[in-house]
C-alpha atoms as a PDB file:
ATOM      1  CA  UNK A   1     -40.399  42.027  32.680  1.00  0.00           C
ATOM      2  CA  UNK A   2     -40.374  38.863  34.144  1.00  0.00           C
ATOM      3  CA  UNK A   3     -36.375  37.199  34.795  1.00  0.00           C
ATOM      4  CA  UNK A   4     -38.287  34.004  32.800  1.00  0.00           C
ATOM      5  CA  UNK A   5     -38.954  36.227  30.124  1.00  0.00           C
ATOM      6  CA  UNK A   6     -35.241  37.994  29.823  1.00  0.00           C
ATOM      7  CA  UNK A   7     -34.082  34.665  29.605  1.00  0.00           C
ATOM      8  CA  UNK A   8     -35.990  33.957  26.879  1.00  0.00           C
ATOM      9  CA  UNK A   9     -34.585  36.589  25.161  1.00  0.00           C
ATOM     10  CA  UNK A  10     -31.116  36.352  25.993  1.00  0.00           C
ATOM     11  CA  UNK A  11     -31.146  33.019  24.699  1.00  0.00           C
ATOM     12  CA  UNK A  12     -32.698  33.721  21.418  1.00  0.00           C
ATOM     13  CA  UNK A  13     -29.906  36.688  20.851  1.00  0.00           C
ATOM     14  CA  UNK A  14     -27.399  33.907  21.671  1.00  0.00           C
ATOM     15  CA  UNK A  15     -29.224  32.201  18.747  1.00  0.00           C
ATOM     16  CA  UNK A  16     -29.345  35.376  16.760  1.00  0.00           C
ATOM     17  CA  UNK A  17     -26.188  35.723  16.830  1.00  0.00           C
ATOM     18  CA  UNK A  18     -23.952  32.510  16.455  1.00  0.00           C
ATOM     19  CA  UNK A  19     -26.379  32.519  13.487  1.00  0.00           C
ATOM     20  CA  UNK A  20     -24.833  35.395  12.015  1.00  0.00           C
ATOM     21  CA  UNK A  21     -21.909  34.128  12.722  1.00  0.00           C
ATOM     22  CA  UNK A  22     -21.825  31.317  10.611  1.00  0.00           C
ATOM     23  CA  UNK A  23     -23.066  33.118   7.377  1.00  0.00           C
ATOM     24  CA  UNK A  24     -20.177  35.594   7.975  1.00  0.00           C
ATOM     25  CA  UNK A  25     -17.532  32.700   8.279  1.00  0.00           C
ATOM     26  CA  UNK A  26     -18.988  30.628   5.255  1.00  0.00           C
ATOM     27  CA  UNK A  27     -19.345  33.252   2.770  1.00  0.00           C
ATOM     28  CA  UNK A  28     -16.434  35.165   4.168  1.00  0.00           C
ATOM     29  CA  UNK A  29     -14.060  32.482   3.538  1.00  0.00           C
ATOM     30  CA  UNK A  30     -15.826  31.939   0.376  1.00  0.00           C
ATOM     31  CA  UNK A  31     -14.138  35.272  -1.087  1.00  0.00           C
ATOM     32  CA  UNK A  32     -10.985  34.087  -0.617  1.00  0.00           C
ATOM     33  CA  UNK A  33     -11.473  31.406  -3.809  1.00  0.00           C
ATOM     34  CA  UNK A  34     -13.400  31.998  -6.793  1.00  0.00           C
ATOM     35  CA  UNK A  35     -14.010  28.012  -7.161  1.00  0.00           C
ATOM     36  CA  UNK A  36     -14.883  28.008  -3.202  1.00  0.00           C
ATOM     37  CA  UNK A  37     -17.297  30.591  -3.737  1.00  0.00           C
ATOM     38  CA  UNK A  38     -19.396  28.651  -6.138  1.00  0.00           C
ATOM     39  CA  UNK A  39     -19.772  25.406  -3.908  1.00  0.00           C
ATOM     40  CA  UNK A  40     -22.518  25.240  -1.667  1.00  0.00           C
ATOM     41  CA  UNK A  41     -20.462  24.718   1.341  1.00  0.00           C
ATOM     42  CA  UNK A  42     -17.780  21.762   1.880  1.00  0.00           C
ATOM     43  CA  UNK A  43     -17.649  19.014  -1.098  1.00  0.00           C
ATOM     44  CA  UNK A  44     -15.927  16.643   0.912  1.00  0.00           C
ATOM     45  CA  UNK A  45     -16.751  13.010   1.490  1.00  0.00           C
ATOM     46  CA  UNK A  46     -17.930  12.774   5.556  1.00  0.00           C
ATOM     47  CA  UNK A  47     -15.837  10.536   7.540  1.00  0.00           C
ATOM     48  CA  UNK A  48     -17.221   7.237   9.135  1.00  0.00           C
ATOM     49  CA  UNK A  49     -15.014   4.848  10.935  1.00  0.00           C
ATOM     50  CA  UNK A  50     -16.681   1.191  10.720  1.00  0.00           C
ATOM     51  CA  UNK A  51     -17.598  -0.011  13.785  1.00  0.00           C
ATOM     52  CA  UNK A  52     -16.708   3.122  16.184  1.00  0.00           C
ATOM     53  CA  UNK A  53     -18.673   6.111  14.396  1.00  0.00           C
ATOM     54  CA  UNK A  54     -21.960   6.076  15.866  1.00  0.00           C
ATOM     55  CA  UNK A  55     -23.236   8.950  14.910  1.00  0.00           C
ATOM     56  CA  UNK A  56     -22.776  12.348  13.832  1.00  0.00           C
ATOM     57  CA  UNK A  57     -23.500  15.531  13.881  1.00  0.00           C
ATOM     58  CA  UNK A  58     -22.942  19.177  12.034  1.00  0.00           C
ATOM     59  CA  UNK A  59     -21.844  22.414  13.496  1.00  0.00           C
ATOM     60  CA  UNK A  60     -20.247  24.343  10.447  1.00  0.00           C
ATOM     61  CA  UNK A  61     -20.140  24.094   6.968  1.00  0.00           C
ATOM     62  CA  UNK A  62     -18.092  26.376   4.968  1.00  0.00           C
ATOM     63  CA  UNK A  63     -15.631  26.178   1.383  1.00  0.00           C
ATOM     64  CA  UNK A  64     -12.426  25.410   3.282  1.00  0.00           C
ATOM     65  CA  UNK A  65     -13.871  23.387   6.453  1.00  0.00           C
ATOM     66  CA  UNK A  66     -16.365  21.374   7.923  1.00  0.00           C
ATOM     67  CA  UNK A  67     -16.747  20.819  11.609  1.00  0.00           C
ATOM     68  CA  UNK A  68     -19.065  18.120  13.292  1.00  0.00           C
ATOM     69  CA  UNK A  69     -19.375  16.837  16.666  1.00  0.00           C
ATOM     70  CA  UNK A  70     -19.262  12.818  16.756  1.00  0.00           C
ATOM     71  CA  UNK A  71     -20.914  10.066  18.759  1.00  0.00           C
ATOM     72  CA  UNK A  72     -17.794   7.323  18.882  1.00  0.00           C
ATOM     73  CA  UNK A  73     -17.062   3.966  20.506  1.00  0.00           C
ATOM     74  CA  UNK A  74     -13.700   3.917  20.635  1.00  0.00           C
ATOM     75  CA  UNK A  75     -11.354   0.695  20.262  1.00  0.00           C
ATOM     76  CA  UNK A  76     -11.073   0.567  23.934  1.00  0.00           C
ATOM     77  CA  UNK A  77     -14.753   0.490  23.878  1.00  0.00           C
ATOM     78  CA  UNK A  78     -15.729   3.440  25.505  1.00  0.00           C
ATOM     79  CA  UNK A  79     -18.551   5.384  24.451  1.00  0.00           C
ATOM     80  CA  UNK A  80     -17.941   9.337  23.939  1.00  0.00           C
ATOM     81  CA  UNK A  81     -19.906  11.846  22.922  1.00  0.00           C
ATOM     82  CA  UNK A  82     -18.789  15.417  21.634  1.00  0.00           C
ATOM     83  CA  UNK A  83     -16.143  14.754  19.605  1.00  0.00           C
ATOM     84  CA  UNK A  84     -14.980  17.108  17.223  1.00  0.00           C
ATOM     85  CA  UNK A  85     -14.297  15.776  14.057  1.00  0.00           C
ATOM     86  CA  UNK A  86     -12.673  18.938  11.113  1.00  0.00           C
ATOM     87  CA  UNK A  87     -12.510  18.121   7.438  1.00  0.00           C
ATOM     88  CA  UNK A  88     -10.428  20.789   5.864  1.00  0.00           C
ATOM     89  CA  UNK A  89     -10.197  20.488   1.980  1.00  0.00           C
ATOM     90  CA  UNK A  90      -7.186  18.054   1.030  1.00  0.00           C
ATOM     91  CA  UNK A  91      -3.731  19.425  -0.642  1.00  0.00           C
ATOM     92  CA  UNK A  92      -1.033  18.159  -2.229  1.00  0.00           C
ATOM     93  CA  UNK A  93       2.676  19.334  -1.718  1.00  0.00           C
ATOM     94  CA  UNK A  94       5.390  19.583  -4.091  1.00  0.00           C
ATOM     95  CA  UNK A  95       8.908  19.726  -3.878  1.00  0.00           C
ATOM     96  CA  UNK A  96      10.806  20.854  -7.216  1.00  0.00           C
ATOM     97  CA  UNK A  97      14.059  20.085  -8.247  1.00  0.00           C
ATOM     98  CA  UNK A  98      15.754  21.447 -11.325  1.00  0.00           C
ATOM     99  CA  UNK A  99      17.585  19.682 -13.904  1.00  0.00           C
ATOM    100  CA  UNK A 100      20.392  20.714 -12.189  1.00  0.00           C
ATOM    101  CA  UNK A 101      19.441  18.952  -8.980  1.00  0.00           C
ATOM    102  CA  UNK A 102      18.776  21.997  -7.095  1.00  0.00           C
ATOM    103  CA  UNK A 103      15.622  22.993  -5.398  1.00  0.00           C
ATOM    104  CA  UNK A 104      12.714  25.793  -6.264  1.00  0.00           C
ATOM    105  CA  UNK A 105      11.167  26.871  -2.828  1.00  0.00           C
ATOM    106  CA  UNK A 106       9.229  30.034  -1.872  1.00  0.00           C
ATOM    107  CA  UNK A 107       9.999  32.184   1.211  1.00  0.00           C
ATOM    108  CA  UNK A 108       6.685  33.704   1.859  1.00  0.00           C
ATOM    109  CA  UNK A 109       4.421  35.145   4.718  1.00  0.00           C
ATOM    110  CA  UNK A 110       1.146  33.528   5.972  1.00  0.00           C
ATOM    111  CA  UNK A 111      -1.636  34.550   8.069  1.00  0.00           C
ATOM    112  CA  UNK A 112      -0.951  31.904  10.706  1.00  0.00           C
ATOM    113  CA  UNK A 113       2.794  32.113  10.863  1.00  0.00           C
ATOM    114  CA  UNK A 114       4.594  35.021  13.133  1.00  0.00           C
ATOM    115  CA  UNK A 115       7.229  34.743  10.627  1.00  0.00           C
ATOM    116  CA  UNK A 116       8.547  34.540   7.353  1.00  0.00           C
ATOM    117  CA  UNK A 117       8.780  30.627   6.454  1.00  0.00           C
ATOM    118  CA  UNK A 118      10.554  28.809   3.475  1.00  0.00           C
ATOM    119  CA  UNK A 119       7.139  26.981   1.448  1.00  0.00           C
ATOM    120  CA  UNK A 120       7.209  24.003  -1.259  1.00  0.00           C
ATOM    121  CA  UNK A 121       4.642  24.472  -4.266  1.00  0.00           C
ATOM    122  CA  UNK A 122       0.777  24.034  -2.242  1.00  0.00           C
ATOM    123  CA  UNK A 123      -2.232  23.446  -3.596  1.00  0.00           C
ATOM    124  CA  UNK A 124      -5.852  22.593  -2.116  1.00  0.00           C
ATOM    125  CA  UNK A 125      -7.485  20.026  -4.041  1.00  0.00           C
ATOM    126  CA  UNK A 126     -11.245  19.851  -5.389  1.00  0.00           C
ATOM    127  CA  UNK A 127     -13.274  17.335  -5.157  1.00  0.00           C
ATOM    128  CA  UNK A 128     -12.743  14.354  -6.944  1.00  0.00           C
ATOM    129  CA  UNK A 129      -9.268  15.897  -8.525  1.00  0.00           C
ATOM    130  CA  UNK A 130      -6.843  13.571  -8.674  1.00  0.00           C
ATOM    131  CA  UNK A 131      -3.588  14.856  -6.691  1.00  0.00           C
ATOM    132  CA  UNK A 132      -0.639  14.507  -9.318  1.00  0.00           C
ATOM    133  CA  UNK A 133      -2.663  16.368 -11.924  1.00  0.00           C
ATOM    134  CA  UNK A 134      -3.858  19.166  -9.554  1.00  0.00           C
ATOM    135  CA  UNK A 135       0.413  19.292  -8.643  1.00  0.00           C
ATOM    136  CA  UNK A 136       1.357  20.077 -12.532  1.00  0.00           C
ATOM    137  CA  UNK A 137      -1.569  22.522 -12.850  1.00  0.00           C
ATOM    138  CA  UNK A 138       0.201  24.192  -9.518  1.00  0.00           C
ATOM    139  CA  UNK A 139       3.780  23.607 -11.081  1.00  0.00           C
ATOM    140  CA  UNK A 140       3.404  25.504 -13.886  1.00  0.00           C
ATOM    141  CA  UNK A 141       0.906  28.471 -12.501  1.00  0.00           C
ATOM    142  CA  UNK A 142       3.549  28.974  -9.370  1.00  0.00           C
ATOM    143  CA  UNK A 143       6.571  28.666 -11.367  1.00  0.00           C
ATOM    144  CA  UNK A 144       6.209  28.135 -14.977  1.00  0.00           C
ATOM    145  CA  UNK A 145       7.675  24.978 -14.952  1.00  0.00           C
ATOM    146  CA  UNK A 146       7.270  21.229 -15.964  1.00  0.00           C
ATOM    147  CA  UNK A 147       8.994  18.102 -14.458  1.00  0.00           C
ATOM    148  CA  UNK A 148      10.068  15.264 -16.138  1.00  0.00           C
ATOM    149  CA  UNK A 149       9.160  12.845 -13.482  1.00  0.00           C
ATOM    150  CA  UNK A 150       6.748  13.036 -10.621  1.00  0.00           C
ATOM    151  CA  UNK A 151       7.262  10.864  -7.168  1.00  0.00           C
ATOM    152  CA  UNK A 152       4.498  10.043  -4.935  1.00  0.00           C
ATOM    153  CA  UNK A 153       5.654   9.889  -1.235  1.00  0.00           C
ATOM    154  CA  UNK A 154       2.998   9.154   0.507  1.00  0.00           C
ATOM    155  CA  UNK A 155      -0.953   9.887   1.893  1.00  0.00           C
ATOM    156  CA  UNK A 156      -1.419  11.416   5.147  1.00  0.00           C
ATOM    157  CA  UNK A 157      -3.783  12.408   7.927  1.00  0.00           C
ATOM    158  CA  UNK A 158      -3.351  15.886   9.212  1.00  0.00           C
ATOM    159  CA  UNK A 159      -4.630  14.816  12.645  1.00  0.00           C
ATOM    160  CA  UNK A 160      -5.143  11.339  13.609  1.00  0.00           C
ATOM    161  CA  UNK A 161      -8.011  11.595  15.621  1.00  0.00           C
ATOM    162  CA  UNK A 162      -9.778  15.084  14.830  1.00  0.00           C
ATOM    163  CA  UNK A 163      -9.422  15.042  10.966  1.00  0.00           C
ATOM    164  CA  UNK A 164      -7.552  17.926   9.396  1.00  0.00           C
ATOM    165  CA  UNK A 165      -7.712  17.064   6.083  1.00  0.00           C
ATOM    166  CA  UNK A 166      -4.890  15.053   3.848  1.00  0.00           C
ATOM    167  CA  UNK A 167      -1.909  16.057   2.197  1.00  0.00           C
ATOM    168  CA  UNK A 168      -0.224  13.864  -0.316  1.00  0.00           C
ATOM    169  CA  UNK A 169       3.689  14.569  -0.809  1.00  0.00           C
ATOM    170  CA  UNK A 170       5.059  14.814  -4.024  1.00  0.00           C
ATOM    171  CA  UNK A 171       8.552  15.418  -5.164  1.00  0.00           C
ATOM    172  CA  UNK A 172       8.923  16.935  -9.101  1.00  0.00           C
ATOM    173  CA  UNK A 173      12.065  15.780 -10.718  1.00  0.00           C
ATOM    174  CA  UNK A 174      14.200  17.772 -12.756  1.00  0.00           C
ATOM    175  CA  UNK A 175      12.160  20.315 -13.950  1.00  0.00           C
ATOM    176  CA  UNK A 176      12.461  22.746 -16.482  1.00  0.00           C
ATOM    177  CA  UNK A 177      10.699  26.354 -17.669  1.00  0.00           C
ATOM    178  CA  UNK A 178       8.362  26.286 -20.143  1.00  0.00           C
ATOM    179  CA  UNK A 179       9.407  27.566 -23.707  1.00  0.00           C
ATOM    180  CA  UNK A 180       6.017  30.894 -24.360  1.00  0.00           C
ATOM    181  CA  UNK A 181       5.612  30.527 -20.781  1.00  0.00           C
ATOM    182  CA  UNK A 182       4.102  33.842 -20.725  1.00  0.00           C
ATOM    183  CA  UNK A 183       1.169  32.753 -22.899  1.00  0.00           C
ATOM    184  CA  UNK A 184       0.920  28.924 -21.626  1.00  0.00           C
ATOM    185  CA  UNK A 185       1.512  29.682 -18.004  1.00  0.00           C
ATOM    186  CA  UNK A 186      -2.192  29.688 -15.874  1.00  0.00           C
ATOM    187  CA  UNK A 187      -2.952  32.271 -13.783  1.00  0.00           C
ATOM    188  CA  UNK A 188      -2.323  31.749  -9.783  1.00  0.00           C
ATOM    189  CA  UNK A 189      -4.798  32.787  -7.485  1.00  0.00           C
ATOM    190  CA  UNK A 190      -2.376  32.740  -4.450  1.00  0.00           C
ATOM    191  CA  UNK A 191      -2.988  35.398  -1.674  1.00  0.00           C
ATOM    192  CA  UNK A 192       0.489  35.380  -0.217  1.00  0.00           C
ATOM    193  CA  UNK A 193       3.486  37.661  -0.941  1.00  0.00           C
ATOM    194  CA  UNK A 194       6.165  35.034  -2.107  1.00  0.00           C
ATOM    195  CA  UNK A 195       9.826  35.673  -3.070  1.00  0.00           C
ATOM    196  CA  UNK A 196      11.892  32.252  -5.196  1.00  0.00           C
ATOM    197  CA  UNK A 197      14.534  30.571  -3.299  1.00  0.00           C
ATOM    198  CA  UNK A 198      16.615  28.615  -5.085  1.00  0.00           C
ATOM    199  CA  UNK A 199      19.190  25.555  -2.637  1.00  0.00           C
ATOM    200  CA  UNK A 200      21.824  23.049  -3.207  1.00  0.00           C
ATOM    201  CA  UNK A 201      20.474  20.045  -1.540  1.00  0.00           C
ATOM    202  CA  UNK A 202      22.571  20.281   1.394  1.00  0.00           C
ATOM    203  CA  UNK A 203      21.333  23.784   1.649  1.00  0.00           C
ATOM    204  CA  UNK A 204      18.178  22.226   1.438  1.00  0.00           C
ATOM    205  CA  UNK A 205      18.807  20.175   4.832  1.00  0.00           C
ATOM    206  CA  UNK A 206      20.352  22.406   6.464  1.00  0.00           C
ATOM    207  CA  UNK A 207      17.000  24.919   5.860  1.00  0.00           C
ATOM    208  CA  UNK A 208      15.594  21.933   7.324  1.00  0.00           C
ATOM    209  CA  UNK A 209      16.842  21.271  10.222  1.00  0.00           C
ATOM    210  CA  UNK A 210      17.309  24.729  11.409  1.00  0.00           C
ATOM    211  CA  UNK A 211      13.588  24.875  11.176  1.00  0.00           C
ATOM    212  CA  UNK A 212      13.037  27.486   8.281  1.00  0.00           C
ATOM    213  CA  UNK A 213       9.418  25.241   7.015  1.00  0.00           C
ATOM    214  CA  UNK A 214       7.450  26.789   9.734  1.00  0.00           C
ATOM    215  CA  UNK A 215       4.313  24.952   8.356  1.00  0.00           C
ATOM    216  CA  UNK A 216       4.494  20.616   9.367  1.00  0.00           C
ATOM    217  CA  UNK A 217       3.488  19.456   5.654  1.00  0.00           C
ATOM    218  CA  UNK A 218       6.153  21.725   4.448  1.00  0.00           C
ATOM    219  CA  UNK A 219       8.857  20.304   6.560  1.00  0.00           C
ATOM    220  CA  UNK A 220       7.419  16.607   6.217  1.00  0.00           C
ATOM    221  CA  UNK A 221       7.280  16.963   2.099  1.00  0.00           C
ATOM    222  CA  UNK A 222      10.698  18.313   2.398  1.00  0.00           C
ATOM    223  CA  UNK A 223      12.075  15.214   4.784  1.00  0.00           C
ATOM    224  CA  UNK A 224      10.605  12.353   3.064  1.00  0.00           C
ATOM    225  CA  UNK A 225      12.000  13.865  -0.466  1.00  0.00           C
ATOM    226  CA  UNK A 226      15.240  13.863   0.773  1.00  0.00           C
ATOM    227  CA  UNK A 227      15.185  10.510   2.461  1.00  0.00           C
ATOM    228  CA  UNK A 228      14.075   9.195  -1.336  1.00  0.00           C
ATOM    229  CA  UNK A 229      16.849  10.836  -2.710  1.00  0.00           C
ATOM    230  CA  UNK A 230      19.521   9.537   0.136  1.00  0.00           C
ATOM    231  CA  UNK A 231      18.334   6.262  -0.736  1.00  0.00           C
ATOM    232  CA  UNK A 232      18.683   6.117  -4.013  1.00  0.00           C
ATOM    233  CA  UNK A 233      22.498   7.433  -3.750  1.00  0.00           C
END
């Protein structure tokens, strides 16, 4: 066989199997969610910067992510090909507080942490759903539990030049359990082993700044809530 030939070949098992890849991946991660499962790949919005997007390209589509390589002109005005633009889905993070001003968190395990981490209340959002809504919903499935006020602190970029999805940071005031929370109470879907931790605010800063939110939207939901509550002392 002819070394033309074998090269042929080679590449179209390259082909082959990148191909396979990507099904495996999609509907792989598509198991973890019900709701994932039954999208046709990733819901959200593509992103296009006015004038510096020039064009775009896709490499994966899947439930959780979407991953495209992007012609850009950058603000510098140099032209760059190649880069890799990720939209995860969006989330919104919650910080409770009880009505007796101390804090709900969850120590819990997750696949990309080497370690046990303290977690606020998480939850991805679906398309279109609006991020205070999809935090009760996640309230009361986590923890059974309804706040009396809700404070938005902020809209952010996980990355600010490759994407990573949003998070929005929300802190739940003075919460309470449901009465029949039993019946009432949705079911969670979660997929990590979680234990309640329960912190005096200055045990809540000091868990901060000994590092115990191993996960950055964690520890940045966490900080900005207590900077709102410092200044409203």
């Amino acid at each position: 066989m002819s070394a033309s030939k074998i090269g042929v070949y080679q590449v179209l098992a390259l082909l082959l199997v990148i191909g396979i890849s990507l099904l495996v991946l999609q509907h792989g991660i598509s198991l973890l969610d019900p709701k994932a499962a039954s999208l046709a790949g990733f819901q959200g919005p593509h992103w296009h910067h006015p004038g510096e997007t020039i064009e775009t390209k896709e490499i994966l589509d899947a439930a959780y992510a979407r991953v495209e390589s992007h012609t850009i002109r950058t603000s510098g005005g140099q032209l760059i090909s190649g880069w890799i633009w990720v939209d995860f889905l969006d989330r919104v993070d919650v910080l409770v507080e009880t009505t007796e001003g101390t804090f709900l968190l969850f120590e819990q395990t997750n696949y990309g942490l080497g370690e046990n981490s303290l977690a606020v209340v998480s939850r991805h959002l679906q398309p279109h759903e609006e991020p205070i809504q999809a935090a009760k919903h996640e309230l009361l499935s986590e923890m059974g539990r309804v706040a009396e006020e809700w404070v938005h602190l902020g809209h952010y970029r996980g990355d600010a030049n490759r994407g990573a999805g949003t998070v929005t940071c929300v802190l739940a005031r003075r919460s309470s359990t449901i009465e029949n929370e039993s019946r009432e109470r949705p079911k969670s879907n979660d997929l990590e082993r979680k234990k309640l931790i329960e912190l005096s605010q200055a045990g809540l800063r000091d868990a901060l700044l000994l590092n115990r939110f191993r996960e950055i939207k964690w520890t940045a939901t966490v900080a900005l809530a207590l900077l709102k509550l410092d200044a409203e002392r």
